[in-house]
N, C-alpha and C. Protein backbone atom coordinates (compact mmCIF):
# COMPACT_ATOMS: atom_id res chain seq x y z
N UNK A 1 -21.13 26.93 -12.78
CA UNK A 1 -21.13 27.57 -11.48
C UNK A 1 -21.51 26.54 -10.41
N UNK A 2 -20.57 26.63 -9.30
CA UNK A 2 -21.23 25.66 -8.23
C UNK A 2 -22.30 25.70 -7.69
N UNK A 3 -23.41 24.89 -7.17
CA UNK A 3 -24.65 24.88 -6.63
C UNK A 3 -24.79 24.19 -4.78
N UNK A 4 -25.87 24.53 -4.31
CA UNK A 4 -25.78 23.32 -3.00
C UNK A 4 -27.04 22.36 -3.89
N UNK A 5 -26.58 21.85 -3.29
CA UNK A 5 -27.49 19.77 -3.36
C UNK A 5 -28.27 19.93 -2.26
N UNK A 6 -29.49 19.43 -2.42
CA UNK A 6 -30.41 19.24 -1.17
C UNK A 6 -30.05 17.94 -0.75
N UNK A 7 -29.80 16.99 -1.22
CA UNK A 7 -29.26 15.49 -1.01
C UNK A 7 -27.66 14.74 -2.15
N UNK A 8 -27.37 13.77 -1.20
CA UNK A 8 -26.09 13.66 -2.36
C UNK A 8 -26.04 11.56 -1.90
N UNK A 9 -25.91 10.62 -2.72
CA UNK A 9 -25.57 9.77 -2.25
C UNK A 9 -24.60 9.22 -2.43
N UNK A 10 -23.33 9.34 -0.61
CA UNK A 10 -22.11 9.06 -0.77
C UNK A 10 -21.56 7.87 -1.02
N UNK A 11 -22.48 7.06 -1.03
CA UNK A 11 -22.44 5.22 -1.17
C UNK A 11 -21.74 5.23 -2.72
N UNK A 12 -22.14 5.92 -3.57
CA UNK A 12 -21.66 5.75 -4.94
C UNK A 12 -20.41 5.81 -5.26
N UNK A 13 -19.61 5.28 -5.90
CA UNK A 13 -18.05 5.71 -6.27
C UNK A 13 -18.06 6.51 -7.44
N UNK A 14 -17.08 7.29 -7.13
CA UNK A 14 -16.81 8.79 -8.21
C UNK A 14 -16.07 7.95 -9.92
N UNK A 15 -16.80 9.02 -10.08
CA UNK A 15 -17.18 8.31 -11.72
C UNK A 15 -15.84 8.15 -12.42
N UNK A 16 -14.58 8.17 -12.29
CA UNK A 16 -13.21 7.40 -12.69
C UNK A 16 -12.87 6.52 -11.93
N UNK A 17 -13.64 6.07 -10.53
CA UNK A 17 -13.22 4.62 -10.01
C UNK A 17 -14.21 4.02 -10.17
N UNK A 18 -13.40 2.39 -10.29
CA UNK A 18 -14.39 1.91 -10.66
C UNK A 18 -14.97 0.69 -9.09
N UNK A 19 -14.39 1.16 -8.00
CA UNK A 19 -14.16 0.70 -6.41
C UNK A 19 -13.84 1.93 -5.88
N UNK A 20 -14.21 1.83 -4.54
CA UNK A 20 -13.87 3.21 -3.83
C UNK A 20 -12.97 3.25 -3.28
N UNK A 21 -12.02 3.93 -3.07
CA UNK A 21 -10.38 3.88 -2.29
C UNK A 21 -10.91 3.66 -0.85
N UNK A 22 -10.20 2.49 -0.57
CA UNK A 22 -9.65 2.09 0.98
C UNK A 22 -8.11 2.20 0.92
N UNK A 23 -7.43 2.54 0.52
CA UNK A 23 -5.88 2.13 0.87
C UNK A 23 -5.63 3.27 1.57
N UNK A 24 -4.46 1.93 2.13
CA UNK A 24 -3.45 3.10 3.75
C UNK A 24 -2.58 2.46 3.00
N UNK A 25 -1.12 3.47 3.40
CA UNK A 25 -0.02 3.65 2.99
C UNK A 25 0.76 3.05 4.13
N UNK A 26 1.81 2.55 4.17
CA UNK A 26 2.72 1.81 5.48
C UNK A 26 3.57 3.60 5.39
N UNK A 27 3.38 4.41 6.03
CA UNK A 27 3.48 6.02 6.48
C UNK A 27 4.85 5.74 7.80
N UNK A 28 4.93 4.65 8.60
CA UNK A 28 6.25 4.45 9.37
C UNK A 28 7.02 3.90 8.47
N UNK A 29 7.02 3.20 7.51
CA UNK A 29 8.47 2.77 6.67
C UNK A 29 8.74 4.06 6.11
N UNK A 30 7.46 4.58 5.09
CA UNK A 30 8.13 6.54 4.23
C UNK A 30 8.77 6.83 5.62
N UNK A 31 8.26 7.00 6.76
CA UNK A 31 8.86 8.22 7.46
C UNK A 31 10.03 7.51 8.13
N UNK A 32 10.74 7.04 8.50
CA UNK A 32 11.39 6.07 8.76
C UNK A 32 12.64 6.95 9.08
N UNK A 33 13.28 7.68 7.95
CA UNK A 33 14.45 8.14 7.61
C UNK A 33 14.85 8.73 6.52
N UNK A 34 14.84 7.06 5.70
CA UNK A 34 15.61 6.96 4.36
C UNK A 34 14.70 7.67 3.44
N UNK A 35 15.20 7.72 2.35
CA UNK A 35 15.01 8.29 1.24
C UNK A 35 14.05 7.23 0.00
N UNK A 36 12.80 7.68 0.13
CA UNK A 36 11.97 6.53 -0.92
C UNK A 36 11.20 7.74 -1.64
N UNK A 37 11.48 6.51 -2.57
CA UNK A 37 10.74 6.76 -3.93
C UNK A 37 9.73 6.45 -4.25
N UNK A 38 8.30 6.52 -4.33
CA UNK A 38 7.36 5.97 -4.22
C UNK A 38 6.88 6.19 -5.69
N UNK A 39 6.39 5.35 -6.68
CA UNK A 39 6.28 5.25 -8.06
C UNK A 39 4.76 5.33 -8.13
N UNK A 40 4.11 6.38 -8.72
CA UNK A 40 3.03 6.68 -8.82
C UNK A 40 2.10 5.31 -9.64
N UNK A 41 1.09 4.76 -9.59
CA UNK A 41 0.53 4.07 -9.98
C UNK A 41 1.05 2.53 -9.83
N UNK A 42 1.55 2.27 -8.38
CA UNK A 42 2.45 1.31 -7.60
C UNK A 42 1.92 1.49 -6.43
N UNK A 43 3.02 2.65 -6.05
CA UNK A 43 2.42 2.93 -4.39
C UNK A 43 1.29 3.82 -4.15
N UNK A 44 1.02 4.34 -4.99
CA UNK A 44 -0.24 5.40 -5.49
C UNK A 44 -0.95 5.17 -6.34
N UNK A 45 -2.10 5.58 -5.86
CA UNK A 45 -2.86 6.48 -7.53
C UNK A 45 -3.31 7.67 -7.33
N UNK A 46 -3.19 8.20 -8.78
CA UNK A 46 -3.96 9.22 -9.24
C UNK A 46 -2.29 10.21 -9.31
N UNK A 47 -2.59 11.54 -9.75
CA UNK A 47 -1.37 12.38 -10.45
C UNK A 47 -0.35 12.39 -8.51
N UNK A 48 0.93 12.55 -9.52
CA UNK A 48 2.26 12.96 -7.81
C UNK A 48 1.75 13.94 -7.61
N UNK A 49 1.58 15.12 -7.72
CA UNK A 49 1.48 16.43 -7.09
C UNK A 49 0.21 16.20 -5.80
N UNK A 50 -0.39 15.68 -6.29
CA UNK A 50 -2.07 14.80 -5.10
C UNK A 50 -0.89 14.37 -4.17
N UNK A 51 -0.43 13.16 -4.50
CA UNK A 51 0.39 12.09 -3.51
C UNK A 51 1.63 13.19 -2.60
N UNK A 52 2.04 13.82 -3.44
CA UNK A 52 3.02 14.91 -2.26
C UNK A 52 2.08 16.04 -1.60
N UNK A 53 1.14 16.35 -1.43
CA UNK A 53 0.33 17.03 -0.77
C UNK A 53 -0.08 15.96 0.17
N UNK A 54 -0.72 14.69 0.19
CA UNK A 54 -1.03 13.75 1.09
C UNK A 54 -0.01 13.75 2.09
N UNK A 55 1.68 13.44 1.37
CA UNK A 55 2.55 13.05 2.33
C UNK A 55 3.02 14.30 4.01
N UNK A 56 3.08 15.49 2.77
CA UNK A 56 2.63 16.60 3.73
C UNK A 56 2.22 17.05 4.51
N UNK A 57 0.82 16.61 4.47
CA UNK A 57 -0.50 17.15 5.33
C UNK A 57 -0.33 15.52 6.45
N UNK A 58 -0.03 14.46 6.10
CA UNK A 58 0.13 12.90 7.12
C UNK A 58 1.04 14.12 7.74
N UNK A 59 2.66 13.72 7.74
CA UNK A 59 3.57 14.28 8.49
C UNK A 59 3.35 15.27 9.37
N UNK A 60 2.71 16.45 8.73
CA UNK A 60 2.22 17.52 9.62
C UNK A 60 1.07 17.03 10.34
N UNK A 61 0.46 16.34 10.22
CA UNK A 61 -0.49 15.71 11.39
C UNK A 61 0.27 14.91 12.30
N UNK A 62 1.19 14.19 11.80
CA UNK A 62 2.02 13.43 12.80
C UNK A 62 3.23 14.23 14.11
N UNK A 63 2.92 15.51 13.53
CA UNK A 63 4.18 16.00 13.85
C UNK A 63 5.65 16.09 13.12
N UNK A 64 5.57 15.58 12.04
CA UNK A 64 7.09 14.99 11.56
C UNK A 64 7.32 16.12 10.46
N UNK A 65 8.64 16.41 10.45
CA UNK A 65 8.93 17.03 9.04
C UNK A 65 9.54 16.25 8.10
N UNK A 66 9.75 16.51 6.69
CA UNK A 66 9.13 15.71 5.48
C UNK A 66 9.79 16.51 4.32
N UNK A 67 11.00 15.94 3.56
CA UNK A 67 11.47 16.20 2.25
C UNK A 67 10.39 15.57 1.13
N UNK A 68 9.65 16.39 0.23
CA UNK A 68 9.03 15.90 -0.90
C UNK A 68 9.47 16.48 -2.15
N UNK A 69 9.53 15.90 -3.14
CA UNK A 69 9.66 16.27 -4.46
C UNK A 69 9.36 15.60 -5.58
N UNK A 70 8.49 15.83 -5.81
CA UNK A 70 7.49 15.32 -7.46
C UNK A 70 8.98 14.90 -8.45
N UNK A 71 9.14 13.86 -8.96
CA UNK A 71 10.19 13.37 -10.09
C UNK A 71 9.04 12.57 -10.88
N UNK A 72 10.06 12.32 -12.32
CA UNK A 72 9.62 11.80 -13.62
C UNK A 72 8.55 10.26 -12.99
N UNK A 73 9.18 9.52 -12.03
CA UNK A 73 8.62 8.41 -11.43
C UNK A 73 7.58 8.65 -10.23
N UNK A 74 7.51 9.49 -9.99
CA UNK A 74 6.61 9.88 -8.73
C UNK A 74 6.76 10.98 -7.75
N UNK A 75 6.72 10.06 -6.03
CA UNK A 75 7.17 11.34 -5.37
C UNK A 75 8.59 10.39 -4.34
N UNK A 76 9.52 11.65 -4.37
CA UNK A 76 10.24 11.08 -3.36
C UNK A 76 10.25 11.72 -1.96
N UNK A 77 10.39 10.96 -0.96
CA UNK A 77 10.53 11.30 0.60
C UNK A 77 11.00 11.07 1.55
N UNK A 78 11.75 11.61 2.08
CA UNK A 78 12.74 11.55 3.25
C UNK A 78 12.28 12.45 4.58
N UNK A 79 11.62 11.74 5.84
CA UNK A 79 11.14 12.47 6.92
C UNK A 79 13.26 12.99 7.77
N UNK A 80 12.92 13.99 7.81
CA UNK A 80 13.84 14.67 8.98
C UNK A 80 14.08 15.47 10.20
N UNK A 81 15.19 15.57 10.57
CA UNK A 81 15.09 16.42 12.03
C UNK A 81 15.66 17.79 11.88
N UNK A 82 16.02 18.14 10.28
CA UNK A 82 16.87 19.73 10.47
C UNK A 82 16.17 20.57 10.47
N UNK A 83 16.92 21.53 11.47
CA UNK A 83 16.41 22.73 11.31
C UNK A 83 16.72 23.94 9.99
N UNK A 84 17.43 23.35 9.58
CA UNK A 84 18.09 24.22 8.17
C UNK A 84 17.29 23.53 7.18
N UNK A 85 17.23 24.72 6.17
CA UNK A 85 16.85 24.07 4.74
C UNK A 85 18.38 23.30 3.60
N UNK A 86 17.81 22.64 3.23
CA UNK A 86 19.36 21.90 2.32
C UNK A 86 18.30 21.78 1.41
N UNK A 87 19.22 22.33 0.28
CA UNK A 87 19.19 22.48 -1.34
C UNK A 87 20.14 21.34 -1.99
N UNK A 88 20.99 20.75 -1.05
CA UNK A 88 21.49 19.73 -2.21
C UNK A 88 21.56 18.42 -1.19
N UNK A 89 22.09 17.68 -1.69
CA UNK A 89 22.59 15.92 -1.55
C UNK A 89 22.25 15.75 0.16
N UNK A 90 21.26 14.70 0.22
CA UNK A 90 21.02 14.12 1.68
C UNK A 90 21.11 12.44 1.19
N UNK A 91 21.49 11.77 1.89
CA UNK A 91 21.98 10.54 1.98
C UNK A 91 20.87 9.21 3.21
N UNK A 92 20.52 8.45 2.44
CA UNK A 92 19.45 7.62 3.78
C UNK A 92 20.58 7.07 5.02
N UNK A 93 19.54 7.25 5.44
CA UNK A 93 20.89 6.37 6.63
C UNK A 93 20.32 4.82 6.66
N UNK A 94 21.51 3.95 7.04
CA UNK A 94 21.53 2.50 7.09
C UNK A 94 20.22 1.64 8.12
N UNK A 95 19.79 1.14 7.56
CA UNK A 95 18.75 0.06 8.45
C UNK A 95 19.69 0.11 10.24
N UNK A 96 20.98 -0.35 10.35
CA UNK A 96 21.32 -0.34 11.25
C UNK A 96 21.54 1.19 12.18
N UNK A 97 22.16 2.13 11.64
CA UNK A 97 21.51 3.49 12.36
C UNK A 97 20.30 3.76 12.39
N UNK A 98 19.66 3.12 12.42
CA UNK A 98 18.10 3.56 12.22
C UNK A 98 17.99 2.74 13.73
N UNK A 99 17.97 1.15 13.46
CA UNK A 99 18.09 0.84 15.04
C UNK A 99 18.39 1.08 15.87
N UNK A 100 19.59 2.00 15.96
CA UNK A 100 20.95 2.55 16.60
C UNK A 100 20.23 3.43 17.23
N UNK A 101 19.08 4.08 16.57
CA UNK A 101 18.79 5.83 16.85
C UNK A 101 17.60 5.33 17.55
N UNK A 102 16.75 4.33 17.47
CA UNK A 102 15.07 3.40 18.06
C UNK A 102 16.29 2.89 19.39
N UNK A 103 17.09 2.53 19.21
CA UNK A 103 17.98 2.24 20.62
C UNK A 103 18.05 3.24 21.65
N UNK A 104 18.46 4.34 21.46
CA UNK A 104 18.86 5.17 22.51
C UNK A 104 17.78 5.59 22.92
């Protein structure tokens, strides 16, 4: 059963790390456009289902909307502008439409 703590010391790292997480994610390349794959215990740690809740909750803080889906390798993500839901095949767009679109 859970309890309150009269004191807790946060200085310590949680007992499966063996360092305390500092990492930031480069969050403008994921959101970018294209379609990435981010390979759990690479671009992450700890289980995908964690890492696609992170990407989620960033985006929705950013404002941005956000294709996620947990696969055998991790999570994949594609930030977008539709207003429709799509159930099948989305395609990244090219480094150069990407400039094309930071152009106008």
């Amino acid at each position: 059963m859970a309890r309150v703590l009269r004191t807790f010391d946060w200085s310590r790292v949680s007992r499966y790390n063996e360092a305390p997480r500092r990492r930031t994610y480069p969050w403008d390349d994921w959101f970018d456009g294209r379609i990435w794959q981010l390979v759990e215990g690479e671009d992450f740690d700890g289980p995908s289902t964690s890492m696609e809740k992170v990407v989620r909750s960033t985006a929705y803080a950013k404002g941005l909307k956000v294709r996620a889906r947990v696969n055998d390798e991790g999570v994949v993500v594609q930030r977008h502008e539709d207003a429709r839901r799509v159930s099948g095949k989305t395609r990244s767009p090219s480094k150069a439409a990407l400039r094309a679109a930071l152009a106008e």
